[in-house]
Protein backbone atom coordinates (compact mmCIF):
# COMPACT_ATOMS: atom_id res chain seq x y z
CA UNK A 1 -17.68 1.77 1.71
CA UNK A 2 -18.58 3.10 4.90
CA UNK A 3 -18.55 6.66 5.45
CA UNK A 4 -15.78 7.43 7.88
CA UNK A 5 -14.00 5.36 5.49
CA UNK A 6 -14.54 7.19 2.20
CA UNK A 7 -13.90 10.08 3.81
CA UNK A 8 -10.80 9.31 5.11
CA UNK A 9 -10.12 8.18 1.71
CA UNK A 10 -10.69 11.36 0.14
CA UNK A 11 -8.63 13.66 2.73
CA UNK A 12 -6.03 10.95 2.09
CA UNK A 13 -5.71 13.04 -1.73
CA UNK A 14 -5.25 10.00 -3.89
CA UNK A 15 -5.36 10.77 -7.52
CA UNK A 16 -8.04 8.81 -9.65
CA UNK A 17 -5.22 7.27 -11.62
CA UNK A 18 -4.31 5.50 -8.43
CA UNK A 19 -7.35 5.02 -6.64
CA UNK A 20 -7.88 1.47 -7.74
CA UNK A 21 -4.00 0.22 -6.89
CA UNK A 22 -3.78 -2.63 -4.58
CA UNK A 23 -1.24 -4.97 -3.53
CA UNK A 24 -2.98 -7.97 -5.60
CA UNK A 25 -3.05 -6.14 -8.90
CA UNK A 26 0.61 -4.98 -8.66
CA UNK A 27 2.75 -6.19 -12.08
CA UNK A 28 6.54 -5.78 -12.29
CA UNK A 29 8.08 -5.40 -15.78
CA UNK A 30 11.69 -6.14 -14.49
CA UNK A 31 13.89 -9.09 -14.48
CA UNK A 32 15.79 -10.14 -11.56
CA UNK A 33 13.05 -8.26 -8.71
CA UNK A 34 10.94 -11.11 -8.14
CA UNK A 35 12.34 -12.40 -5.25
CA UNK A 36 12.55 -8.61 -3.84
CA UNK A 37 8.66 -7.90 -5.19
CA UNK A 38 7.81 -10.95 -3.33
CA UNK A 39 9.48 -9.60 0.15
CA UNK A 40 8.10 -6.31 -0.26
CA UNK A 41 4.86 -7.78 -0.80
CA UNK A 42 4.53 -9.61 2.16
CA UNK A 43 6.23 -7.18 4.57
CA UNK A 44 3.39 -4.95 3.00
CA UNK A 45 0.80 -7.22 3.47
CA UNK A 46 1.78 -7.75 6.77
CA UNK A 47 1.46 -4.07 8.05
CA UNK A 48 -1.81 -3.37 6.46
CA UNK A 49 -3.22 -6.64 7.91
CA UNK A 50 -1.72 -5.32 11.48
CA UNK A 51 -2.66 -1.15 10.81
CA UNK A 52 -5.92 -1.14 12.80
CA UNK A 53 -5.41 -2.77 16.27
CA UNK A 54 -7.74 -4.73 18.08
CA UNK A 55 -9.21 -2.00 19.86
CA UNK A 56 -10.57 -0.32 16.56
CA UNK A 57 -7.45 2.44 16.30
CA UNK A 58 -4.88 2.82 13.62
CA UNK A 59 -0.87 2.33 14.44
CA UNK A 60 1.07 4.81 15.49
CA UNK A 61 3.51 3.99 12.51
CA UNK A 62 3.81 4.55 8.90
CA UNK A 63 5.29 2.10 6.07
CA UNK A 64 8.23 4.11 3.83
CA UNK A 65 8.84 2.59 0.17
CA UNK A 66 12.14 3.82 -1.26
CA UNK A 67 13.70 3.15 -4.37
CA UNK A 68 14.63 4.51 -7.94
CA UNK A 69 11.43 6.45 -10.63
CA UNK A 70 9.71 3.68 -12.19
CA UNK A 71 9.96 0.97 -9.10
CA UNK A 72 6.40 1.05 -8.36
CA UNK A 73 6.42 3.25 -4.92
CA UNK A 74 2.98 5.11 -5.80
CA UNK A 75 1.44 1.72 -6.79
């Protein structure tokens, strides 16, 4: 990890429980979400692939998950 990175990582404030949460290693435990785990998967996938720019800076925008406890928001 570079060290503008891990820095930004640790002003970021991520708790240790959390730190190793990624898109890949998600799980869902519910019935009837795969279809909507699979959507917000990709739209997710598709901002972080498109966050830095081409030019080496970071979007202007954020990406807002909203839903019930226990969805998987922090993940």
């Amino acid at each position: 990890m570079t060290a503008p990175r891990a820095r930004r990582l640790a002003a970021a404030g991520i708790p240790d429980l959390y730190r190793n949460c990624k898109l890949a290693n998600f799980q869902v435990n519910r019935r009837g979400t795969t279809e909507l785990l699979l959507a917000a998967r990709t739209a997710a996938e598709q901002y972080v692939e498109g966050f830095q720019t081409d030019s080496g800076r970071f979007r202007d925008t954020g990406l807002l998950f909203v839903g019930p406890p226990g969805a998987g928001k922090t993940h």
